[in-house]
Protein backbone atom coordinates (compact mmCIF):
# COMPACT_ATOMS: atom_id res chain seq x y z
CA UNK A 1 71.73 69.32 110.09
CA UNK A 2 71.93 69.93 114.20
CA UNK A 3 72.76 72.93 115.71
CA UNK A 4 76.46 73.39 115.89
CA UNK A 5 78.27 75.10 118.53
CA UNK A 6 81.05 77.37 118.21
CA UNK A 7 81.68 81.10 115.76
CA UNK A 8 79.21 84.19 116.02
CA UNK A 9 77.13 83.35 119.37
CA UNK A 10 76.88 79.67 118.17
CA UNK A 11 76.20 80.26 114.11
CA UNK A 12 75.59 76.93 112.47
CA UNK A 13 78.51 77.13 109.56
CA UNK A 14 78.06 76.54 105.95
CA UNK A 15 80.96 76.38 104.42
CA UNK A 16 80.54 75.66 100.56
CA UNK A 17 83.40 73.66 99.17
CA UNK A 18 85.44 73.51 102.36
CA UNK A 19 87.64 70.73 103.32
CA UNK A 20 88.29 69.44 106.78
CA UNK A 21 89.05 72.18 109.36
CA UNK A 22 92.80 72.30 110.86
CA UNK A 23 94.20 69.97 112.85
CA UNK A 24 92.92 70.14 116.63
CA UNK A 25 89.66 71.64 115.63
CA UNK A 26 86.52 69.98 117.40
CA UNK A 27 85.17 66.96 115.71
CA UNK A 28 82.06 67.87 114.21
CA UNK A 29 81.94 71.34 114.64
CA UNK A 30 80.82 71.59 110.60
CA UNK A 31 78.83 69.93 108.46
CA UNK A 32 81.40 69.66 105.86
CA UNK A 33 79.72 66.53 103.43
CA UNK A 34 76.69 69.40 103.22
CA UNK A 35 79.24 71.52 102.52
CA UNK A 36 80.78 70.12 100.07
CA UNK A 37 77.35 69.32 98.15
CA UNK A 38 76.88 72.91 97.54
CA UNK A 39 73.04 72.90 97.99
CA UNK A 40 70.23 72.50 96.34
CA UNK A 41 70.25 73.33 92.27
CA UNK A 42 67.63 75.98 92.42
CA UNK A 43 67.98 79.36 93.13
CA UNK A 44 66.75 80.56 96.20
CA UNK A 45 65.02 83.87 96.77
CA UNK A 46 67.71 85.87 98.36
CA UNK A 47 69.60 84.89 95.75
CA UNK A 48 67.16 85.51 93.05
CA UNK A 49 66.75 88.71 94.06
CA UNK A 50 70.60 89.62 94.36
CA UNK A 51 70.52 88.56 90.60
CA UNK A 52 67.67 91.08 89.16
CA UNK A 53 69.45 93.64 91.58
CA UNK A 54 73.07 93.61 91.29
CA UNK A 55 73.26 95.36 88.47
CA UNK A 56 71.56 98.52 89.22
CA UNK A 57 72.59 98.46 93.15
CA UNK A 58 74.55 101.66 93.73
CA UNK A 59 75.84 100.00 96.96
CA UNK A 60 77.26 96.36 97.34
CA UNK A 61 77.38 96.23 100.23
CA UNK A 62 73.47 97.16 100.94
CA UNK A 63 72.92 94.45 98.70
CA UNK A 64 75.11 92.07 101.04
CA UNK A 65 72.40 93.38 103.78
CA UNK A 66 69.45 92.97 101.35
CA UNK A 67 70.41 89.09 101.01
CA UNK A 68 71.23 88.38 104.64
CA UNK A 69 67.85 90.04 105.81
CA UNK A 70 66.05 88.31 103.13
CA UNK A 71 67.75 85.00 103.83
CA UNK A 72 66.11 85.65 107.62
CA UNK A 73 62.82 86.70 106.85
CA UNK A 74 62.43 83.63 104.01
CA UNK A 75 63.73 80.68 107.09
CA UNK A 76 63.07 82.69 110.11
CA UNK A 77 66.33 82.62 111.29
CA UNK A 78 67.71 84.34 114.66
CA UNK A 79 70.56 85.39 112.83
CA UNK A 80 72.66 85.16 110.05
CA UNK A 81 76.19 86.40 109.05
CA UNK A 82 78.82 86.08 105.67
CA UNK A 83 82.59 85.81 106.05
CA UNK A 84 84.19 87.02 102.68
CA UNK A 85 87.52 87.36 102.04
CA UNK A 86 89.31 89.46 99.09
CA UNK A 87 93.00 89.61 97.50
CA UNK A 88 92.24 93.93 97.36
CA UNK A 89 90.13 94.45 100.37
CA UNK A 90 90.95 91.34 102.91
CA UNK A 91 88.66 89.92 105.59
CA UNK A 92 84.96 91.49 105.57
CA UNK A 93 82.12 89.85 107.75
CA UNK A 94 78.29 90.98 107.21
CA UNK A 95 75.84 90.06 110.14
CA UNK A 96 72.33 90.53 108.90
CA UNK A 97 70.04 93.63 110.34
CA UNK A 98 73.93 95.30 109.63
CA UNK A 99 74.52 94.44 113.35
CA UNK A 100 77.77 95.32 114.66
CA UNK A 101 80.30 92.83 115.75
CA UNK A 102 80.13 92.28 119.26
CA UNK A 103 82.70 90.54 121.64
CA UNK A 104 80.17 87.08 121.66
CA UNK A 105 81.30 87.49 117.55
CA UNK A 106 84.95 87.24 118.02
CA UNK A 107 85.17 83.36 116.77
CA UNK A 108 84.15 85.38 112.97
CA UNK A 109 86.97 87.26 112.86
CA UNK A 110 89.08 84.09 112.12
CA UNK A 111 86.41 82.02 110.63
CA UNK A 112 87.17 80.47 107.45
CA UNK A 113 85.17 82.09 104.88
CA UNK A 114 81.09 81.09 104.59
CA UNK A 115 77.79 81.45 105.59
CA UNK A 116 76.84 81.14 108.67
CA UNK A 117 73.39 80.82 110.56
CA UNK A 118 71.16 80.14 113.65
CA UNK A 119 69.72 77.94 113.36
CA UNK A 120 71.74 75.49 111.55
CA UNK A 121 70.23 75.00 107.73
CA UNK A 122 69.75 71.87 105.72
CA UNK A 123 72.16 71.50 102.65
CA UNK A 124 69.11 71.25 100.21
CA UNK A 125 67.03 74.25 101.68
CA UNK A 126 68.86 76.84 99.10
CA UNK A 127 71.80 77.66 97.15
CA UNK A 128 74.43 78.97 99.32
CA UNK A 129 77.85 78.67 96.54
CA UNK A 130 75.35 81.07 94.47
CA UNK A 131 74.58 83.34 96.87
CA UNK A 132 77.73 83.58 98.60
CA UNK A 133 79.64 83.87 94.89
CA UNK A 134 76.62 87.00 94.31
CA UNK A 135 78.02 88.17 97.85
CA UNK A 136 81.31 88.27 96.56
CA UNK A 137 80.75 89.79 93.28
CA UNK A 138 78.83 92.67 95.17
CA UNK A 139 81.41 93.84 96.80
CA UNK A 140 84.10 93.49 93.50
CA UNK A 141 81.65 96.02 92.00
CA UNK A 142 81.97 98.72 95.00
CA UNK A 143 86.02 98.02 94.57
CA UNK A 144 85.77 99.02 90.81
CA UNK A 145 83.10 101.72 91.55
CA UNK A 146 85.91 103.28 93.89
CA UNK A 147 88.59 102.34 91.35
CA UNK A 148 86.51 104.23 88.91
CA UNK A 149 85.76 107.40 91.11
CA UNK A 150 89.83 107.66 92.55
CA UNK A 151 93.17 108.72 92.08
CA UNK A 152 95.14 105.01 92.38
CA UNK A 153 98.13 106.29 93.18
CA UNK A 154 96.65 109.31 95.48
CA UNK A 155 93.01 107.50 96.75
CA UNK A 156 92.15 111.15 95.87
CA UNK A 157 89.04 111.81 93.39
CA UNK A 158 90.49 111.74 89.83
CA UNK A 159 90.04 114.23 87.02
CA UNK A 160 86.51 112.85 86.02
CA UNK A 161 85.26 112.46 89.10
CA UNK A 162 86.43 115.69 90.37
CA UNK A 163 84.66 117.47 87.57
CA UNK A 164 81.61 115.78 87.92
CA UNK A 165 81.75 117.37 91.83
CA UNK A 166 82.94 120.63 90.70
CA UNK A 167 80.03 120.76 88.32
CA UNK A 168 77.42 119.66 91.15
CA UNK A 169 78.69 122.33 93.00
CA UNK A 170 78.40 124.85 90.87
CA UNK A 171 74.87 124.01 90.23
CA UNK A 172 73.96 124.13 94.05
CA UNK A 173 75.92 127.71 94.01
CA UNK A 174 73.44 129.34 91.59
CA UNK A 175 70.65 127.90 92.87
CA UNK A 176 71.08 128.14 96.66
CA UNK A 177 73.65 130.76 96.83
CA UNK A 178 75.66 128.08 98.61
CA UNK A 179 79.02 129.69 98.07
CA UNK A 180 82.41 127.78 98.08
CA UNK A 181 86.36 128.06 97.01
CA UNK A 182 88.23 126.28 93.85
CA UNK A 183 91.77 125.67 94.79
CA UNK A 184 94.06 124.40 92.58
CA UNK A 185 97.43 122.91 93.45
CA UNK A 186 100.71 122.35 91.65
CA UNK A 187 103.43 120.42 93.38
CA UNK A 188 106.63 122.77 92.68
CA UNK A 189 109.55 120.20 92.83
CA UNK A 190 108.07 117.64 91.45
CA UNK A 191 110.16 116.86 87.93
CA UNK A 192 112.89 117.86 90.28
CA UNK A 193 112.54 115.43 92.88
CA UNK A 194 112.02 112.72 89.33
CA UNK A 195 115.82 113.56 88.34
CA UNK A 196 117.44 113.99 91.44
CA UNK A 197 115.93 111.01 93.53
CA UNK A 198 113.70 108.74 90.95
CA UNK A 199 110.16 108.66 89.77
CA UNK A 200 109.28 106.32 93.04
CA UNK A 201 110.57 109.12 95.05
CA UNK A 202 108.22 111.61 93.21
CA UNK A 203 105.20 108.95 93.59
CA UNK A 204 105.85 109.31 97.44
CA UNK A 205 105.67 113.21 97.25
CA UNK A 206 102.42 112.75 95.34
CA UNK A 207 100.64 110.30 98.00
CA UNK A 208 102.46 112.59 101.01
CA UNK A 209 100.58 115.80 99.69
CA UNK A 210 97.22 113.71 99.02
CA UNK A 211 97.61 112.21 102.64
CA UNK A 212 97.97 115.81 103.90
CA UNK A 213 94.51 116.82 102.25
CA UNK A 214 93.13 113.94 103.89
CA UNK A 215 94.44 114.57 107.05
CA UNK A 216 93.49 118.68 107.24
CA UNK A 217 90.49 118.92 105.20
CA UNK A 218 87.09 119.36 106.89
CA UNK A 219 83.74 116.64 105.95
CA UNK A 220 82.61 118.33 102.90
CA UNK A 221 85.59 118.99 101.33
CA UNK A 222 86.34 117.27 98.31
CA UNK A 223 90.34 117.21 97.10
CA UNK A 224 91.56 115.10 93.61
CA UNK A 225 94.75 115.03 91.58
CA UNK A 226 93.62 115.91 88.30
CA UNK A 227 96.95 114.69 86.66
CA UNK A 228 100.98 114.85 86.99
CA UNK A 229 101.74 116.99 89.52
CA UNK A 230 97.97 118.93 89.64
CA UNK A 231 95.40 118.79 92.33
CA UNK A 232 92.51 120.39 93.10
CA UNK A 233 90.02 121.35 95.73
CA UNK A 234 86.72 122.21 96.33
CA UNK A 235 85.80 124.14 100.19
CA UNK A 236 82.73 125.08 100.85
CA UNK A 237 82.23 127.94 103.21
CA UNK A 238 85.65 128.89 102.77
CA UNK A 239 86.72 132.83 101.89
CA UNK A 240 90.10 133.44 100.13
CA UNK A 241 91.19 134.96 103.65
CA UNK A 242 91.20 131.82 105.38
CA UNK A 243 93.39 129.77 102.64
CA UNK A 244 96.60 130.32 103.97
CA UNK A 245 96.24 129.59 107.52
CA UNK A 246 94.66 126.27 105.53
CA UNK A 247 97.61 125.42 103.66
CA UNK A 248 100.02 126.69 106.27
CA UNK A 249 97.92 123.33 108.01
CA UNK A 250 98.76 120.82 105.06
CA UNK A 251 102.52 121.70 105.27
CA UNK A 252 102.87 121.45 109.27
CA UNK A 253 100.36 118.23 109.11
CA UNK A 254 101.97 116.01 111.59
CA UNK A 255 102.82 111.80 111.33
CA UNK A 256 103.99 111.57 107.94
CA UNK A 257 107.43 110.20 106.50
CA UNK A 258 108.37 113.27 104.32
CA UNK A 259 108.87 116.46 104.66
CA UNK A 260 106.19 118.55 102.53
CA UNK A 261 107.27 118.99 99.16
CA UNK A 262 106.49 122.94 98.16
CA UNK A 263 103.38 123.37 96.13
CA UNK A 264 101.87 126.35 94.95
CA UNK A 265 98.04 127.61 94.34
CA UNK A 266 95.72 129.57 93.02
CA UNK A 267 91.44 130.22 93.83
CA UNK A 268 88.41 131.26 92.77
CA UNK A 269 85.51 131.72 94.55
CA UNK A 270 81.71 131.52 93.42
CA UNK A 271 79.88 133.47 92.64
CA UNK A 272 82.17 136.54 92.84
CA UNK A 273 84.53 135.69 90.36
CA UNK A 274 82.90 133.26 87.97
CA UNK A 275 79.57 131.73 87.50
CA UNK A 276 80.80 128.52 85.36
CA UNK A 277 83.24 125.80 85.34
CA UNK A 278 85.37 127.04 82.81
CA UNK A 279 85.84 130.18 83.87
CA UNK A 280 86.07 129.12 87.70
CA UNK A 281 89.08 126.59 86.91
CA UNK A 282 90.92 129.73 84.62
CA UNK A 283 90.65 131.88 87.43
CA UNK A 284 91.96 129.57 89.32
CA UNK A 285 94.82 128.66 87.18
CA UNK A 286 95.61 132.00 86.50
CA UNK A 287 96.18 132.93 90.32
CA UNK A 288 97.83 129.65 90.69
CA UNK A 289 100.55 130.42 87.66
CA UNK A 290 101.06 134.34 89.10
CA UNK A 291 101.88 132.42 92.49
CA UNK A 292 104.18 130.14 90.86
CA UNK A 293 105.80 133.59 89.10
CA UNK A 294 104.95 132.42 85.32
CA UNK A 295 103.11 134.51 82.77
């Protein structure tokens, strides 16, 4: 297949299964009968060894890089790039040696989705629909990673997640002495706000406080909702002395729709007042219910 001019600094395109570009586009630009013959019927090594890695990866998208550099190194290629494109995550592109997009790489952005290569490679020379489908399924499995780790309604940590931290933490306390804050959170108004304006309105609340954590907390910080109307926190480095001026910050936190919704909250800190999750998170609670003025 010649060189063909045109997206990513002159990538050759592969475009598995794609039909005949849009009207006005350059004659020839693809090689779409190689396209549509999918490649050759064995299994190349990039994608052999996306298939004995996939399922241990803890990262998708390294394994995206993995098969782009190996794809390289196995044709000695200049370059080579992926266009993928996802219902839950739209448009991604992946340049191998997880080069940056450059202005010479603009063409990508609207590329239709593919492999893509320089120099151009023959159809037969490996199974691009397999490893472009592995691509693909990589980075489904970081989606339901996240999914797994996260809040949907929030994008904060969920309960499961967030105990998993809290426990890490605690761990690193007693060993290192690295000392840090529980907070925990309850959103006052929220069954409130359910009768008086609807349960979307109380969703809204939810995702406004969880956008304020984002927004205030430092790198290092780890917030979830552990349920309801529940969150949580985790600040290392932080005394109780310096939690109001912090949540003083979430309220006041600037470029949102709603007006803060009033929470309440309780702490405990590490190592002075417990040594253990369970007795860190009823310390907490405790404090957080005498703020809230219930027994």
């Amino acid at each position: 297949m010649p060189q063909q001019a045109g997206y990513g600094r002159g990538l050759a395109a592969i475009f598995p299964g794609a039909g005949p570009g849009p009207a006005g586009a350059t004659p020839g630009r693809y090689d779409t009968e190689s396209a549509r013959a999918g490649g050759a019927p064995t299994v190349s090594e990039p994608a052999e060894e996306l298939l004995a890695t996939i399922a241990t990866t803890d990262s998708g998208i390294a394994l995206i890089y993995r098969s782009l550099d190996a794809l390289v190194e196995q044709f000695s290629l200049e370059d080579a790039a992926v266009v993928l494109e996802e219902r839950q995550i739209g448009r991604q592109v992946f340049c191998a040696g997880r080069r940056p997009l450059g202005a010479e790489d603009d063409e990508l952005l609207v590329a239709p989705p593919g492999l893509y290569t320089q120099p151009a490679l023959e159809h037969d020379e490996f199974d691009r629909s397999l490893l472009l489908s592995l691509c693909v399924l990589a980075l489904r499995l970081d989606v339901v990673r996240y999914d797994a780790w996260h809040d949907p309604l929030t994008g904060l940590f969920d309960r499961r997640s967030f105990s998993r931290l809290l426990d890490m933490a605690i761990a690193r306390a007693n060993r290192y002495g690295w000392k840090f804050t529980l907070v925990t959170v309850d959103l006052d108004s929220l069954k409130q706000i359910n009768d008086t304006e609807g349960h979307a309105a109380g969703d809204a609340a939810l995702r406004d406080l969880g956008e304020r954590f984002r927004r205030v907390l430092r790198i290092g910080d780890d917030a979830a909702r552990l349920g309801g109307d529940e969150f949580a926190m985790i600040l290392p480095n932080t005394s109780p002395e310096q939690l109001e001026q912090l949540m003083e910050r979430v309220r006041e936190a600037e470029g949102l729709e709603r007006t803060c919704a009033p929470f309440s909250y309780g702490w405990a800190q590490i190592p002075d007042d417990a040594s253990d999750h369970e007795e860190l998170m009823a310390t907490a609670d405790r404090r957080l219910y005498e703020a809230k003025g219930r027994p």
